[in-house]
Protein backbone atom coordinates (compact mmCIF):
# COMPACT_ATOMS: atom_id res chain seq x y z
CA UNK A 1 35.65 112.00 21.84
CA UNK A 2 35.23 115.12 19.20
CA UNK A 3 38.75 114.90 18.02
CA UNK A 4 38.71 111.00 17.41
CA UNK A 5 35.25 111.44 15.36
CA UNK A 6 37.19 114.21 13.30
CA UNK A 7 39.82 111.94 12.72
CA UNK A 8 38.13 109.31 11.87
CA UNK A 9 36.11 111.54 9.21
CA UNK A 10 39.76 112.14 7.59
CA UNK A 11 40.26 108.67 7.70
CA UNK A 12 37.33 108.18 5.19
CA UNK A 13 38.38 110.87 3.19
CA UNK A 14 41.94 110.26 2.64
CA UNK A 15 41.94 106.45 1.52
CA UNK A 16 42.52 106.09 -1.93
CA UNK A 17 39.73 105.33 -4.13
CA UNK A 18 39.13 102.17 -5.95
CA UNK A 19 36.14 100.47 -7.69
CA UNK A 20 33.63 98.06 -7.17
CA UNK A 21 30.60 96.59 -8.60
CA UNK A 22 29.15 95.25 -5.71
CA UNK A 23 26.32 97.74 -3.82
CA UNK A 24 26.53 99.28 -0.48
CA UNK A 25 24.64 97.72 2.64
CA UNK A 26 23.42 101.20 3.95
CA UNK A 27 24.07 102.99 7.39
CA UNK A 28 24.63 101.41 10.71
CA UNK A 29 20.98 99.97 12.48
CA UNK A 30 21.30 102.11 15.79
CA UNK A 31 18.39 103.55 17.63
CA UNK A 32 18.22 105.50 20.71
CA UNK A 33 18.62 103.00 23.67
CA UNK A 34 17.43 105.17 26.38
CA UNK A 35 14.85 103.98 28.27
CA UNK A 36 12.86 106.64 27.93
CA UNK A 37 13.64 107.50 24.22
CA UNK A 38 13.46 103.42 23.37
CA UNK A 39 9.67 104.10 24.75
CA UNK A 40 8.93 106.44 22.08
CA UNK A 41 10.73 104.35 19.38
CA UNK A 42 13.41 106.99 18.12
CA UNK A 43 14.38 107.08 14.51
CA UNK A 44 17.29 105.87 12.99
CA UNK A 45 19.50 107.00 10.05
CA UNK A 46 18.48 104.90 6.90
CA UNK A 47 19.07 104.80 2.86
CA UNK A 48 16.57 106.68 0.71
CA UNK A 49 16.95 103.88 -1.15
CA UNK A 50 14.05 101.10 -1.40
CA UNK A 51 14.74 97.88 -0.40
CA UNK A 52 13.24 94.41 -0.10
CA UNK A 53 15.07 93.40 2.63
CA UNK A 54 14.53 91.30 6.56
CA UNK A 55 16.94 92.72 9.27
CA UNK A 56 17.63 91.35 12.38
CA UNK A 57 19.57 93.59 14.86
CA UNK A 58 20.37 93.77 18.60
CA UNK A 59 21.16 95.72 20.45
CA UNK A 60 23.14 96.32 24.25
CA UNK A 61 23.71 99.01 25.81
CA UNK A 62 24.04 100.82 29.39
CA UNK A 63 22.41 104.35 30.65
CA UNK A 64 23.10 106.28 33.48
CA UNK A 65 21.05 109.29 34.37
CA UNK A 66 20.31 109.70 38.40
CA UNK A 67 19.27 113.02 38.87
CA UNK A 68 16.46 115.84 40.08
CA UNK A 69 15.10 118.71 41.46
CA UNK A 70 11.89 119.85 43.29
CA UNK A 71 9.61 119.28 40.05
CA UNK A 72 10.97 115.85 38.54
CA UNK A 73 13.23 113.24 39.50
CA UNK A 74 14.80 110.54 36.52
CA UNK A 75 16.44 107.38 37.88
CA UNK A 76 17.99 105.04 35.59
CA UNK A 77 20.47 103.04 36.15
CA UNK A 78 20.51 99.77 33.90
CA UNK A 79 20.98 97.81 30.75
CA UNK A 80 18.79 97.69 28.05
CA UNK A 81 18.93 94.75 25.41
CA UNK A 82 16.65 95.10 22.05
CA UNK A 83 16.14 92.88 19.39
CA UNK A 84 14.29 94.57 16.79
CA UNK A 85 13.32 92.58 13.74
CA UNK A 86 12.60 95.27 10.35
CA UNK A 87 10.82 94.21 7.28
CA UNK A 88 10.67 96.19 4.41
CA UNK A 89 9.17 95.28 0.97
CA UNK A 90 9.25 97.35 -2.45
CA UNK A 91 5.81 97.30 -3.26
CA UNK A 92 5.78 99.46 -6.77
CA UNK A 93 8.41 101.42 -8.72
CA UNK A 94 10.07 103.36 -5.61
CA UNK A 95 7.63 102.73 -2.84
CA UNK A 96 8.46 101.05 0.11
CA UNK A 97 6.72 99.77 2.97
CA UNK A 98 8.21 98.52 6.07
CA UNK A 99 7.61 97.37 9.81
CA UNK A 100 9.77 97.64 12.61
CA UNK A 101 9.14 95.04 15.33
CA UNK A 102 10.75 95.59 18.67
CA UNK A 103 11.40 93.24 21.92
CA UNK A 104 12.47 94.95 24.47
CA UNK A 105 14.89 93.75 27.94
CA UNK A 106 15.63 95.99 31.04
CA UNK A 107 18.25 94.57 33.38
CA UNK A 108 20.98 95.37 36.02
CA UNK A 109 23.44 93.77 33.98
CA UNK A 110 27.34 92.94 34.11
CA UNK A 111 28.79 95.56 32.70
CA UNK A 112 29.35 99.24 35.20
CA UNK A 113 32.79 98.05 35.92
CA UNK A 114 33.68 97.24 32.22
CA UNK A 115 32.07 100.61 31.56
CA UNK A 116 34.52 102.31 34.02
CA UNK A 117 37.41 101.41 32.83
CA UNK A 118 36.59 102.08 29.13
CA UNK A 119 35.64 105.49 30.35
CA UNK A 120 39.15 106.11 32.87
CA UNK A 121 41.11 104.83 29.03
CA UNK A 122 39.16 106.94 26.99
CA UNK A 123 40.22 110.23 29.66
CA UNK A 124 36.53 110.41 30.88
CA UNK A 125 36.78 108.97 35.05
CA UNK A 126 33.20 108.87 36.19
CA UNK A 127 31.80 111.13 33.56
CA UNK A 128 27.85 109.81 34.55
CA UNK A 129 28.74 109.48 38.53
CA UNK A 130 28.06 105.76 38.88
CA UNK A 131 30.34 105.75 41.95
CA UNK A 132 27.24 107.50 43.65
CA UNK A 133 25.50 103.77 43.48
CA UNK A 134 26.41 100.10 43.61
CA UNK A 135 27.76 98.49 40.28
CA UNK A 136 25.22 96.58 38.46
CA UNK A 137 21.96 97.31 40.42
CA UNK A 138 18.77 98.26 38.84
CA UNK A 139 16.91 101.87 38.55
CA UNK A 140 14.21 102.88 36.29
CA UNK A 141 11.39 105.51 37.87
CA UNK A 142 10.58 108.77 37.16
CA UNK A 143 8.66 111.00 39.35
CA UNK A 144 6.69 114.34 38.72
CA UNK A 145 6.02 116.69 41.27
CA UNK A 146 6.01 113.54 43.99
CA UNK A 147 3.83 111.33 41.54
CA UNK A 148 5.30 108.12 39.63
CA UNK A 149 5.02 108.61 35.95
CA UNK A 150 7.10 105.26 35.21
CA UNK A 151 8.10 102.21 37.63
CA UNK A 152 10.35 100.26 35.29
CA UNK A 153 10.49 96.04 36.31
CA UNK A 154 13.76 94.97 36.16
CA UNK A 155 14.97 91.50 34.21
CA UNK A 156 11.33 91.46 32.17
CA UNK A 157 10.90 91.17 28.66
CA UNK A 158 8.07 93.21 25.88
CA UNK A 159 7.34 93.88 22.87
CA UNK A 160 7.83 97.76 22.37
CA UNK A 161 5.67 100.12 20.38
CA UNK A 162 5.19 98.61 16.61
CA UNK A 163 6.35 100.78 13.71
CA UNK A 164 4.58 100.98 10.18
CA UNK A 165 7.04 103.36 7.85
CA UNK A 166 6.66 104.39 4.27
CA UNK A 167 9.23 105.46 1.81
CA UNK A 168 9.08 107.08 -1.59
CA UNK A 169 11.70 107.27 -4.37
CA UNK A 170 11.26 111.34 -5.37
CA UNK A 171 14.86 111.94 -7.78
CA UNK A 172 17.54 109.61 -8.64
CA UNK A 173 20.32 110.13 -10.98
CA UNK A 174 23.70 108.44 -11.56
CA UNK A 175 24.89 109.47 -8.20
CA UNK A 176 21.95 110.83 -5.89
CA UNK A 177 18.67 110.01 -4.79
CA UNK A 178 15.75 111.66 -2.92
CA UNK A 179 12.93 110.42 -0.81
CA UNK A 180 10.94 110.76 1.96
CA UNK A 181 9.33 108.66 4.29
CA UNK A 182 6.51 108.72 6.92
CA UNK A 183 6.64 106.47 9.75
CA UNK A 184 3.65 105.20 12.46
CA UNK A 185 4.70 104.38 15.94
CA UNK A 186 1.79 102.01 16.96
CA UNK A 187 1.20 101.66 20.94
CA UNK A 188 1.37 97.80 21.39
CA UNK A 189 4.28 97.99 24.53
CA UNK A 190 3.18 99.75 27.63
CA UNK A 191 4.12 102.79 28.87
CA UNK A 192 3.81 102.18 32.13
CA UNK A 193 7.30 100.60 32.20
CA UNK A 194 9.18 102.53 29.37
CA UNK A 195 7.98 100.29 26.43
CA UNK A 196 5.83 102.73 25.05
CA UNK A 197 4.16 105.85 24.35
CA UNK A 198 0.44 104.88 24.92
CA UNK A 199 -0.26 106.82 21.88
CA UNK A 200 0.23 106.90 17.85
CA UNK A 201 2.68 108.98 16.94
CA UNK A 202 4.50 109.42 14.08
CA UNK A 203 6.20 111.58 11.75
CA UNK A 204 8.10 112.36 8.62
CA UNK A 205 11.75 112.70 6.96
CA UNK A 206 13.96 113.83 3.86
CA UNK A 207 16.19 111.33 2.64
CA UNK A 208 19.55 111.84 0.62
CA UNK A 209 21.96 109.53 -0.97
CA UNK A 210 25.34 111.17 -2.11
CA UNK A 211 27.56 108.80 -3.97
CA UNK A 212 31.01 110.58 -3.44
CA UNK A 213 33.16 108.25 -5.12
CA UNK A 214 32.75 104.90 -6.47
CA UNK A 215 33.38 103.67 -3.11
CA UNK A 216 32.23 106.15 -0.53
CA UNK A 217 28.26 106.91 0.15
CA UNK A 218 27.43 109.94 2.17
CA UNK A 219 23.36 109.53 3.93
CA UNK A 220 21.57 112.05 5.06
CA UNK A 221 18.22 112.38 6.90
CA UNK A 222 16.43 114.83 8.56
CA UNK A 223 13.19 115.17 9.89
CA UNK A 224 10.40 115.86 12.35
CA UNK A 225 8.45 113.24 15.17
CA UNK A 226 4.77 114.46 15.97
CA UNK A 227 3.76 113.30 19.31
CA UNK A 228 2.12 114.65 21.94
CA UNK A 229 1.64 112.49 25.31
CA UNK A 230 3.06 109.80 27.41
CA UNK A 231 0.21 108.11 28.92
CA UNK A 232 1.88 106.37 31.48
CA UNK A 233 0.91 105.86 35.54
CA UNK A 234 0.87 109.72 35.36
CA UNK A 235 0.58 111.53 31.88
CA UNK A 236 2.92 113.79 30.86
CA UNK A 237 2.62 116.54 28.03
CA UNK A 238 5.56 115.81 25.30
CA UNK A 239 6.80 117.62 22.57
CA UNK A 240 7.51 117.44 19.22
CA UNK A 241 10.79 116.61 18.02
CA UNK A 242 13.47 117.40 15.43
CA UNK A 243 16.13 115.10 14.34
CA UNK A 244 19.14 114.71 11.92
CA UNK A 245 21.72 112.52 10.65
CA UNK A 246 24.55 111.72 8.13
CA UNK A 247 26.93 108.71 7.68
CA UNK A 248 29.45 107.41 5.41
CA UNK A 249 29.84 103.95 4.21
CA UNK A 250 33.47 102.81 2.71
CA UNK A 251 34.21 99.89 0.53
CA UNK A 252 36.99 99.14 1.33
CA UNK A 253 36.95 95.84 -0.38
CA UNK A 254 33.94 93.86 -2.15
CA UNK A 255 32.83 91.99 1.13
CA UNK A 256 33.97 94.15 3.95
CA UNK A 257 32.02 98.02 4.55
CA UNK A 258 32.78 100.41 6.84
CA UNK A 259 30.62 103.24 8.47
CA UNK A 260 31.06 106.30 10.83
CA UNK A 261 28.00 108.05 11.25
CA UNK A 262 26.21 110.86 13.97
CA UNK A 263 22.68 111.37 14.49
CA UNK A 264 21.16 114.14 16.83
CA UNK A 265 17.51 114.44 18.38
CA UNK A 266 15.81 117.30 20.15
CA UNK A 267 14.61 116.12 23.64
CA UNK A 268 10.97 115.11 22.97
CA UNK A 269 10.51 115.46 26.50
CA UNK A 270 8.90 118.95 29.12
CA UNK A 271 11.77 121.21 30.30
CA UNK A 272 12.36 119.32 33.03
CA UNK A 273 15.47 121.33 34.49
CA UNK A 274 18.02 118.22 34.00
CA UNK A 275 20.55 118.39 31.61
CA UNK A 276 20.54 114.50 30.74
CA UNK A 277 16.90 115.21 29.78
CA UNK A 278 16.37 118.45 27.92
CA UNK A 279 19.83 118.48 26.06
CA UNK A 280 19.36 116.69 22.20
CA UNK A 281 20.69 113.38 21.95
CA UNK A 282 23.46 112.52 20.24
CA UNK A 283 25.10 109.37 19.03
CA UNK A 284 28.17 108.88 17.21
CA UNK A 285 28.64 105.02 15.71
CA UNK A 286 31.38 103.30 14.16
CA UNK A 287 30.96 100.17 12.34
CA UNK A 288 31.06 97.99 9.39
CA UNK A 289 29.30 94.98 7.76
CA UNK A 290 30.70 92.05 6.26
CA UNK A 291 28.59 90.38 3.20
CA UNK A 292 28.55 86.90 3.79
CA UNK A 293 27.15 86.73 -0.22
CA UNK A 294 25.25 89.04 -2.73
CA UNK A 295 22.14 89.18 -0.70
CA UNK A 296 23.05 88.75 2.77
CA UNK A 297 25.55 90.74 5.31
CA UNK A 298 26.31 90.83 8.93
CA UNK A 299 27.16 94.07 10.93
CA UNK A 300 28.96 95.37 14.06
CA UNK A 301 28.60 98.41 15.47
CA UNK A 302 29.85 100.56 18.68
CA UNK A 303 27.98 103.98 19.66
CA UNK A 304 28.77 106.64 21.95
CA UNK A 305 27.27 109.86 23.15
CA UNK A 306 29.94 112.82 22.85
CA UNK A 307 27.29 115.11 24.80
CA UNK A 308 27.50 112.69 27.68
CA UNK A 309 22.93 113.42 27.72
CA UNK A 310 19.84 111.81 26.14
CA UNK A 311 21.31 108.42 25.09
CA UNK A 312 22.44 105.50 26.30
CA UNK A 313 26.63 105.82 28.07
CA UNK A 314 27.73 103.22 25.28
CA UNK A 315 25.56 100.95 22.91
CA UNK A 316 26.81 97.83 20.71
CA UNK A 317 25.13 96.60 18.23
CA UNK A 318 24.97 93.25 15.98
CA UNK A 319 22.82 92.88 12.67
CA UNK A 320 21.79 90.75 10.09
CA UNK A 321 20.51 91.67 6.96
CA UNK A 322 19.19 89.38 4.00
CA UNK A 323 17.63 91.03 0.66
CA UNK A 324 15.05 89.16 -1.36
């Protein structure tokens, strides 16, 4: 998995260079699909650029993490579908303000034996031991020293935690640009399932834009997520977290966009003696968007976790974007 990222990193390096008038679309939509990471509404790498934009993005993916000791126990086996609708509106020269909107699916699914045999192509047989259950049958609890902490309901449909974000334009020249945004993670889904925290929490990032050519774009973010508690059937002490990101988007021609791009989160979560758990996330996502006209584009995307801990075995997403 490391040495087809790398290559794929030449890959945007070594086209040739041409120009275009047209704008970029900005990195990939992916957040953390984790059931436990979705609760807490994880971050995604953005533009430091303001926008007046409505996205529409879902997401699929599958996680595997059956594992545990004498102090905690983490079960999930399942699919989790999210449609998360994002709203963002430039509301004075380089302030933005923005609302993230997400509806949230756990299921069994369709898809451990497609999984497998991606995984036996790709060199990785088994990698998350789904041989140790039956294909396409649902698991989400998580147990703390004998007590439930979260029973998830499989096949039901919420609305996840709500969140407010705020961005502001710092430096901009010819080439780069600076801001920083604040976001508020609302708790409208409930946590007693995984689709929530149960509390506000929040937190803050640093924002770069590097135009490298005329048509490459290097994004950058990094940033910290204040939170403190899960208050779920049992409450559980969490931590804050620290996260990071960068992406490139290629023109390759005026309608079509391409993107490779790797974000990495510290576990948010107690030292709870499982690797799938207290290892950072990490997902690496290739994708591109197609713009259907000036204002309007439509995106694929395909994410994997090279660290095989703390996100989802494989995610795919779809998005549509229009700007106003």
């Amino acid at each position: 998995m490391k040495k087809r990222i790398f290559c794929l990193a030449i890959f945007f390096v070594l086209i040739p260079a041409t120009s275009f008038a047209e704008s970029f679309e900005g990195p990939l939509v992916v957040k953390n699909g984790q059931p436990l990471y979705t609760a807490l509404n994880s971050p995604s790498l953005v533009s430091a650029e303001p926008e007046n934009s409505v996205n529409i993005n879902f997401s699929y993916s599958s996680t595997y993490v059956v594992e545990g000791n004498r102090d905690w126990y983490v079960g999930i086996d399942l699919e989790t579908a999210v449609l998360d609708i994002q709203y963002k509106q430039v509301v004075s020269s380089g302030l933005e303000i923005g609302f993230d909107l997400p509806v949230i699916r756990y299921n069994s699914g369709f898809f451990d034996n497609t999984i497998d045999t991606y995984h036996r192509l790709i060199g990785m047989p088994n990698a998350y031991g789904r041989k140790e259950r039956p294909q396409n049958d649902f698991l989400l609890d998580v147990i703390h020293n004998g007590n439930e902490v979260i029973r998830g309901k499989p096949n039901d449909s919420a609305l996840g935690d709500i969140m407010i974000e705020v961005k502001k334009n710092l430096y901009q020249n010819d080439s780069s640009m600076v801001s920083i945004q604040a976001f508020l993670n609302l708790p409208t889904g409930d946590p007693k399932s995984s689709y929530g925290s149960g509390k506000t929490n929040g937190g803050i990032a640093a924002l770069v834009n590097e135009q490298l050519r005329s048509d490459i774009m290097l994004y950058i973010n990094t940033g910290i997520g204040l939170i403190h508690e899960l208050t779920a059937i049992e409450d559980v002490e969490l931590k804050n977290y620290y996260y990071g990101g960068t992406g490139l988007e290629w023109r390759s021609s005026p309608k079509v966009l391409l993107n490779l791009q790797i974000i990495i989160e510290t576990s948010p979560f107690p030292k709870m003696g499982i690797n799938s758990m207290d290892a950072p996330s990490m997902m690496a996502s290739f994708g591109g968007s197609y713009k259907i006209n000036a204002q309007s584009s439509f995106g694929l995307s395909l994410t994997e976790d090279p660290n095989v801990a703390g996100a989802p075995d494989i995610m795919m997403g779809l998005d549509y974007r229009q700007r106003f």
